[in-house]
Protein backbone atom coordinates (compact mmCIF):
# COMPACT_ATOMS: atom_id res chain seq x y z
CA UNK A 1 -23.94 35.12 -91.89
CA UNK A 2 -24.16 35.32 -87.87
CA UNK A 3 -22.60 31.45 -87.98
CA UNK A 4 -19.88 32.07 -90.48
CA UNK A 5 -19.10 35.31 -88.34
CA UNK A 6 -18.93 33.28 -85.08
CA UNK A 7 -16.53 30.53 -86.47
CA UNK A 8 -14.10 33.00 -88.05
CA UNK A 9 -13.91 34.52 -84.24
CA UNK A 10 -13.28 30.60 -83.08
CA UNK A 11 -10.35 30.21 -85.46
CA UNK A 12 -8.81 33.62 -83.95
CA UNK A 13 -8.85 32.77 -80.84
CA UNK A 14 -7.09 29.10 -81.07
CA UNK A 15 -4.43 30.83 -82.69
CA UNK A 16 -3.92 33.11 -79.71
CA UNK A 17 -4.28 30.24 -77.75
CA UNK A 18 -1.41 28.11 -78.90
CA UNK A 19 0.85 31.28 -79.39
CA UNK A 20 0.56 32.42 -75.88
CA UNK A 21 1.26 28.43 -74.95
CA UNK A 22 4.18 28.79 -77.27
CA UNK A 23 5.83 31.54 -75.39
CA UNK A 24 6.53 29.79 -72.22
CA UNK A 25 7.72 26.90 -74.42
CA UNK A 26 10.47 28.86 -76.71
CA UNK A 27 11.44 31.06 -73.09
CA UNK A 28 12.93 27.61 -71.19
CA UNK A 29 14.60 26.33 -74.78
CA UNK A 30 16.41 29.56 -74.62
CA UNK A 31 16.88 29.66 -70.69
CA UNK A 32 18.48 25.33 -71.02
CA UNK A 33 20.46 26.13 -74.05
CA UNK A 34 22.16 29.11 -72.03
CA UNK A 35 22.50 27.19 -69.25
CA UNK A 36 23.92 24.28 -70.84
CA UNK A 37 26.66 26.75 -72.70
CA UNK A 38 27.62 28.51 -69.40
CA UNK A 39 28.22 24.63 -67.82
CA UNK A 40 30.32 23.54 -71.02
CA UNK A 41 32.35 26.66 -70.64
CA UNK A 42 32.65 26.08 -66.61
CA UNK A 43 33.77 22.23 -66.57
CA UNK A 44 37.15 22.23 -67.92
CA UNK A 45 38.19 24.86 -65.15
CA UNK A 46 36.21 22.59 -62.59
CA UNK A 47 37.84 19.82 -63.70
CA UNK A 48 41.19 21.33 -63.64
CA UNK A 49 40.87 22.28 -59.72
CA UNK A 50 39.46 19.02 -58.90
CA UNK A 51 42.45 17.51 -59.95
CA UNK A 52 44.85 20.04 -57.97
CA UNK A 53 42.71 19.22 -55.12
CA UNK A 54 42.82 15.72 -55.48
CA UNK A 55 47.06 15.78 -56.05
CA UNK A 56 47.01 18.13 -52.63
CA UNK A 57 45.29 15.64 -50.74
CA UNK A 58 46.77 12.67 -51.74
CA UNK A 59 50.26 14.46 -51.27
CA UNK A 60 49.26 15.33 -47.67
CA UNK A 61 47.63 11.39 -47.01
CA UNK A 62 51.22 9.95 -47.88
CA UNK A 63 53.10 12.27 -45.39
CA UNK A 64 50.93 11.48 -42.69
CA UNK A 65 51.13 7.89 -43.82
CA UNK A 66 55.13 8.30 -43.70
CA UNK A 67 54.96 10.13 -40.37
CA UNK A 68 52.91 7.10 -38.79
CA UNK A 69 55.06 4.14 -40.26
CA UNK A 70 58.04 6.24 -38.68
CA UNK A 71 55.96 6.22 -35.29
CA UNK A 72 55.10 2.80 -35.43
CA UNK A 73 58.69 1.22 -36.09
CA UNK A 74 59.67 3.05 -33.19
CA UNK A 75 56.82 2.00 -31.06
CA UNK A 76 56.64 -1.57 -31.98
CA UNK A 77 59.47 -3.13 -29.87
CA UNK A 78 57.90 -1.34 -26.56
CA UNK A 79 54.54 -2.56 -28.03
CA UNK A 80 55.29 -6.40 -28.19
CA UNK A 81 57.06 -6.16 -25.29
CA UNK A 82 53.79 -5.13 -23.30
CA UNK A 83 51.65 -7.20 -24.95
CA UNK A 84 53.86 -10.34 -24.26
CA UNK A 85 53.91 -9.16 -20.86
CA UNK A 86 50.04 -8.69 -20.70
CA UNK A 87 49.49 -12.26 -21.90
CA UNK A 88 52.05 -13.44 -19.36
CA UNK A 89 50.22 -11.99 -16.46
CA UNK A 90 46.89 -13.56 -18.14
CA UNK A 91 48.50 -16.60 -17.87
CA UNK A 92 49.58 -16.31 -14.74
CA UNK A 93 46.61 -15.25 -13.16
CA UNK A 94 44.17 -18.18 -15.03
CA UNK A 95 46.56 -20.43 -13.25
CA UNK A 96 46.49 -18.80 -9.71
CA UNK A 97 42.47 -18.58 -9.92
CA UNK A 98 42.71 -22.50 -10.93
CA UNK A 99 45.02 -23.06 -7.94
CA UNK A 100 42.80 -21.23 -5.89
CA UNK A 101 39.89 -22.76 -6.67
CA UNK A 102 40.89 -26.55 -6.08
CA UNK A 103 42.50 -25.19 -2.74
CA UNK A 104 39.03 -23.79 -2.19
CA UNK A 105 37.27 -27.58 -3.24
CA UNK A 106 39.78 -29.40 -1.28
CA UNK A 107 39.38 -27.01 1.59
CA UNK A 108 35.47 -27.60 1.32
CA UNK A 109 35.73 -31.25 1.55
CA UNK A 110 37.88 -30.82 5.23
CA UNK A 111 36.20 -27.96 6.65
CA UNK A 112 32.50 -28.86 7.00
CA UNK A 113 30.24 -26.46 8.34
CA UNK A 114 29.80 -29.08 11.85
CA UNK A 115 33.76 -29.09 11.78
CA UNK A 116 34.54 -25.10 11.40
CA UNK A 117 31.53 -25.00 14.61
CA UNK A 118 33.11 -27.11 16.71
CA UNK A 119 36.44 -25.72 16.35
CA UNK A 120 34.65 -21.99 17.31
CA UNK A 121 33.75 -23.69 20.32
CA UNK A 122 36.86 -24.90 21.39
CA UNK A 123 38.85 -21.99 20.51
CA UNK A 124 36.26 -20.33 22.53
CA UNK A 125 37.32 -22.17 25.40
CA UNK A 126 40.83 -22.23 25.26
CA UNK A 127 39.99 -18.43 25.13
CA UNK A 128 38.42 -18.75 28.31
CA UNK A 129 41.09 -20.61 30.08
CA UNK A 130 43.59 -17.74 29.02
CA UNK A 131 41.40 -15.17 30.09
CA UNK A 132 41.74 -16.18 33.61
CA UNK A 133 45.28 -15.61 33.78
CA UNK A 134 44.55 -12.01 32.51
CA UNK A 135 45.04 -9.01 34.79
CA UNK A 136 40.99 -7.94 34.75
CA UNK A 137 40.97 -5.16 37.74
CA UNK A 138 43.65 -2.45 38.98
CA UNK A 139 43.51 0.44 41.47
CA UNK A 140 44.51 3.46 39.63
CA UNK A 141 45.98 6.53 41.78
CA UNK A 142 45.28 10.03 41.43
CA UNK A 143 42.97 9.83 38.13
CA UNK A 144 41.55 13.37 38.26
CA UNK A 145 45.13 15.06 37.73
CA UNK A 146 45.52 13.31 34.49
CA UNK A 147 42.14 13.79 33.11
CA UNK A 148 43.36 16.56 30.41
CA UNK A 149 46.59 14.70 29.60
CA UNK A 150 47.09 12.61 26.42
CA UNK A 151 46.94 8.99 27.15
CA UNK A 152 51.14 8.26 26.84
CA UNK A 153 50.48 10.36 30.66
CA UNK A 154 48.49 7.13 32.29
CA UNK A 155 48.21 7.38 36.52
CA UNK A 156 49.96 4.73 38.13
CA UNK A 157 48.45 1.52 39.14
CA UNK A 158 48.15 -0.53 42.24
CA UNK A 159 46.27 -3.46 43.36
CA UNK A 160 46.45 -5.57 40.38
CA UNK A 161 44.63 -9.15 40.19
CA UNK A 162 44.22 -11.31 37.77
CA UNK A 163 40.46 -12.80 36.40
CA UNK A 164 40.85 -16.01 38.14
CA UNK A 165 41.88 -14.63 41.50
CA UNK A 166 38.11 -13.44 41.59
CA UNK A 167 36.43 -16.38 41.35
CA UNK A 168 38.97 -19.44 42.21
CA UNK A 169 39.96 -19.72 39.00
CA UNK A 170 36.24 -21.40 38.39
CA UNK A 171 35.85 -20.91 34.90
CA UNK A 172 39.03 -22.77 34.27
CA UNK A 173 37.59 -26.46 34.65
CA UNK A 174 34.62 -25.06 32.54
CA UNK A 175 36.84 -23.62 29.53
CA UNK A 176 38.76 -27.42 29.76
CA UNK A 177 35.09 -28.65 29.10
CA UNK A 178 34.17 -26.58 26.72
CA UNK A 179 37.33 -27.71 24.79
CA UNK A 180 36.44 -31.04 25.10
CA UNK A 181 32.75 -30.42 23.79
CA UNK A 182 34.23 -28.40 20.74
CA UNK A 183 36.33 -31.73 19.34
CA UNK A 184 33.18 -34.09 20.26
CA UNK A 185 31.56 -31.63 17.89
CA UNK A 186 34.12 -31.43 15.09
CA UNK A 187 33.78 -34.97 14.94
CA UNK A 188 30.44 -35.40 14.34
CA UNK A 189 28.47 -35.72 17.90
CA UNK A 190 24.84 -34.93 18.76
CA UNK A 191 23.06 -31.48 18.26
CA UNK A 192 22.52 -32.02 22.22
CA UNK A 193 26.23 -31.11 22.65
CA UNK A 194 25.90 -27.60 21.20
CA UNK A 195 23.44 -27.04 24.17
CA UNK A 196 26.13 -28.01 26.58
CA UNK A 197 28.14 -25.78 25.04
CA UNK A 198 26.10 -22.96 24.96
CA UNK A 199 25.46 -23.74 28.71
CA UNK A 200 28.82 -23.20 29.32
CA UNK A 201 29.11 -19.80 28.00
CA UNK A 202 26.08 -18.73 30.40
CA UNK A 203 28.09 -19.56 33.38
CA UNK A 204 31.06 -18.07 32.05
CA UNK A 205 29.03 -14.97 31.74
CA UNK A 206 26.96 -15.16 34.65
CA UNK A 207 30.25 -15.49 36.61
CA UNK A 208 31.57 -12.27 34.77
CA UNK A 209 28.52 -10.42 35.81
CA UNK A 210 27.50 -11.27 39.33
CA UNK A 211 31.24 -11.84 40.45
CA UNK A 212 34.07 -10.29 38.80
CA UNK A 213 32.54 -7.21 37.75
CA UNK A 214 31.12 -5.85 41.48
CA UNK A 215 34.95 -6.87 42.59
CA UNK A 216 36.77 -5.45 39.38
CA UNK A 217 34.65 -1.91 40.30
CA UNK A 218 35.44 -2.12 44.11
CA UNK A 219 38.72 -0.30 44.96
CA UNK A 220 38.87 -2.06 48.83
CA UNK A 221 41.45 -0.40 50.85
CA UNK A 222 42.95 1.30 48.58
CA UNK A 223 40.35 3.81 48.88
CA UNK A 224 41.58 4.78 52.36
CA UNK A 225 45.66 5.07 51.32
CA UNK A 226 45.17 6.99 49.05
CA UNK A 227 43.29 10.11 46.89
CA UNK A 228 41.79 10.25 43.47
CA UNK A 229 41.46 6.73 44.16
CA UNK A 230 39.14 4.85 41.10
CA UNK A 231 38.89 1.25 40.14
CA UNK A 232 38.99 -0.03 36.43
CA UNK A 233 38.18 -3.08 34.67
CA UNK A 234 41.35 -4.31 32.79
CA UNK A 235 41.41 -6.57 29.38
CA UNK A 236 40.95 -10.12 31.20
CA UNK A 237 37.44 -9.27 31.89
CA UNK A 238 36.39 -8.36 28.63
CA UNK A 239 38.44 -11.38 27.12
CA UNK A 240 36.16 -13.47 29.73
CA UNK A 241 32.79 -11.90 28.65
CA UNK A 242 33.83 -12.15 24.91
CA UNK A 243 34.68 -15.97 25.17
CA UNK A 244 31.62 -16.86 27.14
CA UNK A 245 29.67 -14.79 24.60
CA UNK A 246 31.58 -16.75 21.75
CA UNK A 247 30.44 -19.89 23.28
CA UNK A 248 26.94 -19.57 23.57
CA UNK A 249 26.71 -18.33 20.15
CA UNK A 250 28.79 -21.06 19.43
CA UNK A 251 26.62 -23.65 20.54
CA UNK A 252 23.55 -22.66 19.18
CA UNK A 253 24.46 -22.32 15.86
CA UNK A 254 25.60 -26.07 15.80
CA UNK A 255 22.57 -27.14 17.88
CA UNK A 256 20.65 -25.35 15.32
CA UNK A 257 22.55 -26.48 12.06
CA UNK A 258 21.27 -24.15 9.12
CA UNK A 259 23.78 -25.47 6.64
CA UNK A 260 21.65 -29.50 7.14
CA UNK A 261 19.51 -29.56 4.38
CA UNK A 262 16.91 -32.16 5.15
CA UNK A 263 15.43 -33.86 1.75
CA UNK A 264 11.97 -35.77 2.06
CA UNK A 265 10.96 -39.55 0.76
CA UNK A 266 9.80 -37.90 -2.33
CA UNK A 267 13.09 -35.98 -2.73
CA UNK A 268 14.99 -38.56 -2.71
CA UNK A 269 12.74 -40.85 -5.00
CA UNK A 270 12.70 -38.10 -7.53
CA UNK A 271 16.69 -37.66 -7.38
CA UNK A 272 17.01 -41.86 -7.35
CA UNK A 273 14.87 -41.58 -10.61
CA UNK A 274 16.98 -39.21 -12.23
CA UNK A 275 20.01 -41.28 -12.01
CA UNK A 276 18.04 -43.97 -13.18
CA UNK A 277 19.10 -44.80 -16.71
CA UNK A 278 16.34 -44.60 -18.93
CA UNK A 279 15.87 -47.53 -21.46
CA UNK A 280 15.32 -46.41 -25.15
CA UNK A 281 12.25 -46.46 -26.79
CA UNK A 282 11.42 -49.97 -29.32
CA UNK A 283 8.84 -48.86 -31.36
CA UNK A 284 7.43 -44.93 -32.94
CA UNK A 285 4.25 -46.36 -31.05
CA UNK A 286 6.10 -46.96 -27.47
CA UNK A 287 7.07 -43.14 -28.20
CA UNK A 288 4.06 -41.34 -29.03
CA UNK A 289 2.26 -43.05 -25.92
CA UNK A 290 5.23 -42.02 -23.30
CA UNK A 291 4.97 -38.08 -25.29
């Protein structure tokens, strides 16, 4: 009796098992099948504004399709004009860079480093020789009464002389030399001759120093004529100093001669080897013993 009691309860309670498992079961059916008749009723209005919407935009894409073609036929002669302009000047420029360039080559090939040297030293001395014909020194009178004046108010000048009056006109014969040294060089002499050169300059300067400049700052007599008197160094003595300074620097650079690149035995073995032509290989075993 106890067992037959205890498997009725058993049966009970699978029933109220699967009927509470039910519930949730027949609550979603009911909750998809109203959701599924609220969508069926809500489509055909969805559907209907989608297709106003899409007739709205497509109305609004052609005008500003219209409104652009209109833009553009106006715009397009202007348009090709500047773009056959633009490829003109493209044109135009490839060539002048070409041009340029083979000016630039055929340049290269006349002016050599040793050539462009030598030609600084003898513009350096012809520099010289005008120099000396410069006024370098001048008495000027009364220089404390225009000291607060702009410079179109200069004080008046006596006493002028002339860079070569100081010195005999000494550096004359050396500028001439230095000339003469500058187209030796151009033409291919001796690194020895860019020494000379830059020997030159040194008396040049040490003539500029220890005899024009004490004279060029010396007022003489004036001094005793007149007041306020004050001597000045004029533009021939800087022109002096600046060529003699051009001519040692001048000199050195060609007797040092950093654009000579020197190439050893072995350079020029390895360069002679690879113009060399190279025979081909005969045989896949002549190969594999050169890899």
């Amino acid at each position: 009796m106890i067992a037959a009691v205890r498997r009725r309860q058993g049966k009970a309670g699978k029933k109220a098992e699967r009927a509470l498992a039910a519930a949730p079961i027949r609550l979603t059916r009911r909750a998809d099948r109203a959701a599924n008749r609220a969508l069926e009723r809500a489509h055909p209005p969805l559907r209907r504004a989608g297709q106003l919407a899409g007739t709205g935009f497509d109305a609004v894409a052609a005008w500003i399709g219209a409104r652009l073609r209109w833009v553009g036929r106006r715009l397009r002669p202007g348009l090709i004009l500047l773009l056959r302009g633009l490829a003109r000047l493209d044109a135009w420029t490839r060539r002048g860079l070409a041009a340029a360039a083979r000016a630039a080559t055929a340049a290269s090939a006349v002016a050599t480093p040793r050539r462009a040297v030598g030609t600084a030293i003898a513009v350096a001395g012809a520099l010289l020789i005008v120099s000396q014909f410069v006024d370098y020194h001048a008495v000027e009178i009364g220089q404390p009464d225009y000291a607060g004046l702009p410079d179109v108010a200069r004080p008046p000048t006596v006493d002028s002389r002339t860079a070569g009056q100081a010195h005999a006109y000494l550096l004359v014969p050396v500028g001439v030399a230095a000339v003469a040294l500058g187209l030796v060089c151009a033409r291919g002499g001796r690194r020895r001759w860019g020494l000379a050169a830059a020997a030159l300059g040194l008396v040049g300067i040490a003539v500029a120093l220890a005899v024009d400049l004490p004279q060029g700052l010396d007022a003489g007599s004036q001094g005793s004529r007149f007041e306020g008197v004050v001597a000045v160094l004029e533009d021939g003595f800087y022109a002096e100093l600046a060529a003699a300074a051009m001519l040692v620097i001048a000199g050195l650079v060609y007797y040092a001669r950093p654009c000579r690149i020197r190439i050893s035995s072995s350079g020029r073995a390895a360069s002679a080897r690879r113009r060399r032509p190279r025979r081909r290989a005969s045989s896949r075993a002549r190969v594999a013993r050169s890899a």
